[in-house]
Protein backbone atom coordinates (compact mmCIF):
# COMPACT_ATOMS: atom_id res chain seq x y z
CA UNK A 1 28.66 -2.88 76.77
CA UNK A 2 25.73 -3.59 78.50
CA UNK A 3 23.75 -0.01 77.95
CA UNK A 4 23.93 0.27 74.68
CA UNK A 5 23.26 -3.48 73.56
CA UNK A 6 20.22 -3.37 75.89
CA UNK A 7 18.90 0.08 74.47
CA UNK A 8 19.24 -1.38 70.95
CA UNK A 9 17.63 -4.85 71.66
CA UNK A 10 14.48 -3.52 73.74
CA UNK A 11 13.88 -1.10 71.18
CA UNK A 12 13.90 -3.46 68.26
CA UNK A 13 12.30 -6.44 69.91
CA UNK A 14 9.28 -4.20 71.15
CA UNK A 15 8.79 -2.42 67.84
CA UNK A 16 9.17 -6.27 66.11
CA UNK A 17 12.10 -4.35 63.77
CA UNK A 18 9.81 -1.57 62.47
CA UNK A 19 7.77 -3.73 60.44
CA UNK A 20 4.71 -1.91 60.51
CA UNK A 21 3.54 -3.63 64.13
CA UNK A 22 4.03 -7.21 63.44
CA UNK A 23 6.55 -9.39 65.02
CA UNK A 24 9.45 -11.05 62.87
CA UNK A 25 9.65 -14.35 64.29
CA UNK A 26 13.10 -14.94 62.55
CA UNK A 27 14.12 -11.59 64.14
CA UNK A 28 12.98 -12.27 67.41
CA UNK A 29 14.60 -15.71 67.47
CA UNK A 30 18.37 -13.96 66.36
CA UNK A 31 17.54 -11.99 69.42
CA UNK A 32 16.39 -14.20 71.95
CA UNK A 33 19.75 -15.68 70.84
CA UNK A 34 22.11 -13.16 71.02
CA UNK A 35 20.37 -12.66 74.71
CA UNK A 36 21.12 -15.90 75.71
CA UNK A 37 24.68 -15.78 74.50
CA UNK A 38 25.27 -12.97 76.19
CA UNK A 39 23.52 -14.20 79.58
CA UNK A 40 26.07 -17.41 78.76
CA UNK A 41 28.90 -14.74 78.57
CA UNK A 42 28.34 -13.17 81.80
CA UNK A 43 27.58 -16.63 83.19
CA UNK A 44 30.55 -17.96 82.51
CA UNK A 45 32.36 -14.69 83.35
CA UNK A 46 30.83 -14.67 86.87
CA UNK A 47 31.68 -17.95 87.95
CA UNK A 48 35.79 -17.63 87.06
CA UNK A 49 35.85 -15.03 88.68
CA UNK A 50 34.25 -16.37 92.13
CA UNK A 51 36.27 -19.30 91.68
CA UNK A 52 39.51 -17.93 90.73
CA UNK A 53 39.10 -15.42 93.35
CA UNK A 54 38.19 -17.27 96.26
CA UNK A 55 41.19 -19.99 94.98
CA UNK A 56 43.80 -17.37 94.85
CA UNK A 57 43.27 -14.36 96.60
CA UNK A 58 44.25 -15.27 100.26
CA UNK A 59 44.37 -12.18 101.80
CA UNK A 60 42.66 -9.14 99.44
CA UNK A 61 44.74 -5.95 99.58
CA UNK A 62 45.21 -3.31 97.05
CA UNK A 63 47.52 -5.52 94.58
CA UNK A 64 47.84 -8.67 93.42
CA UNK A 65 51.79 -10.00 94.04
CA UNK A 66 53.06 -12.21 91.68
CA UNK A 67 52.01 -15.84 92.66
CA UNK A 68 48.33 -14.26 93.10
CA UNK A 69 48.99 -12.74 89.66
CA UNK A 70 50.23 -16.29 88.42
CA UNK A 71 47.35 -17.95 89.97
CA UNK A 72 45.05 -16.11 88.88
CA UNK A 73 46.04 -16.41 85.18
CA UNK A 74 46.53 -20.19 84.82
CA UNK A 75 43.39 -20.70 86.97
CA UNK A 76 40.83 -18.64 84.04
CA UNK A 77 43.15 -20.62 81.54
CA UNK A 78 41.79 -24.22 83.19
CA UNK A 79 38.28 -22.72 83.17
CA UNK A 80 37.95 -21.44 80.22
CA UNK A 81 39.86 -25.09 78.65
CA UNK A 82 37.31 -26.83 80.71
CA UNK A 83 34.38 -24.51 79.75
CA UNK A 84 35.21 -25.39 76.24
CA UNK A 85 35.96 -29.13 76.56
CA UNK A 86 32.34 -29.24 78.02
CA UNK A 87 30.67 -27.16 75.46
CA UNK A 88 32.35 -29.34 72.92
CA UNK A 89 30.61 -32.24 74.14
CA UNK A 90 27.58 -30.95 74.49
CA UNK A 91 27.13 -29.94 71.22
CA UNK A 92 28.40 -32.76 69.38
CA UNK A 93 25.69 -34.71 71.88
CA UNK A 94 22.95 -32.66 70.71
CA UNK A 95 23.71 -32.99 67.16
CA UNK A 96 24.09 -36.68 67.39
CA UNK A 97 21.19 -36.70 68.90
CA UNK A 98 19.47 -34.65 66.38
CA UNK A 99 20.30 -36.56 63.82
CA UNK A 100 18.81 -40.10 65.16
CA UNK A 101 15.72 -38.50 65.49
């Protein structure tokens, strides 16, 4: 995933999409946000994983048993319910706030 999405975004960002040198600011802003959703992504990925892990995984070995298995499951269901709970609120914040400006 990684490889080729990089490949494709540093060659489009440097050539500003082949537009005969100059920069697209509205494609450079997609970009920069597709980059920071991704970043976000792996983010988010990372840190259920460390905490799932290090809540379930008592003693690593070279399977999970069941109630590891178990564990493991409901715990990146309560992240990710909580991860979007939060990012709910956020975003209704920021448009409320948005619109009393």
């Amino acid at each position: 995933m990684e490889s080729g999405f990089g490949s494709d975004f540093g060659s489009d960002f440097g050539s500003g999409g082949g537009g005969g040198g100059k920069l697209d600011p509205g494609l450079i802003m997609e970009q920069v946000k597709v980059q920071i959703a991704v970043a976000n992504a792996q983010e988010l990925l990372q840190r259920m994983t460390d905490k799932c892990f290090r809540k379930c995984i008592g003693k690593p070995g070279g399977a999970l048993d069941n109630s590891e298995q178990k564990c493991i499951a409901m715990c990146m269901d309560r992240y990710m319910d909580s991860w979007n709970t939060v990012s709910r609120a956020y975003n209704s914040r920021l448009q409320r706030e948005r619109a009393n400006m």
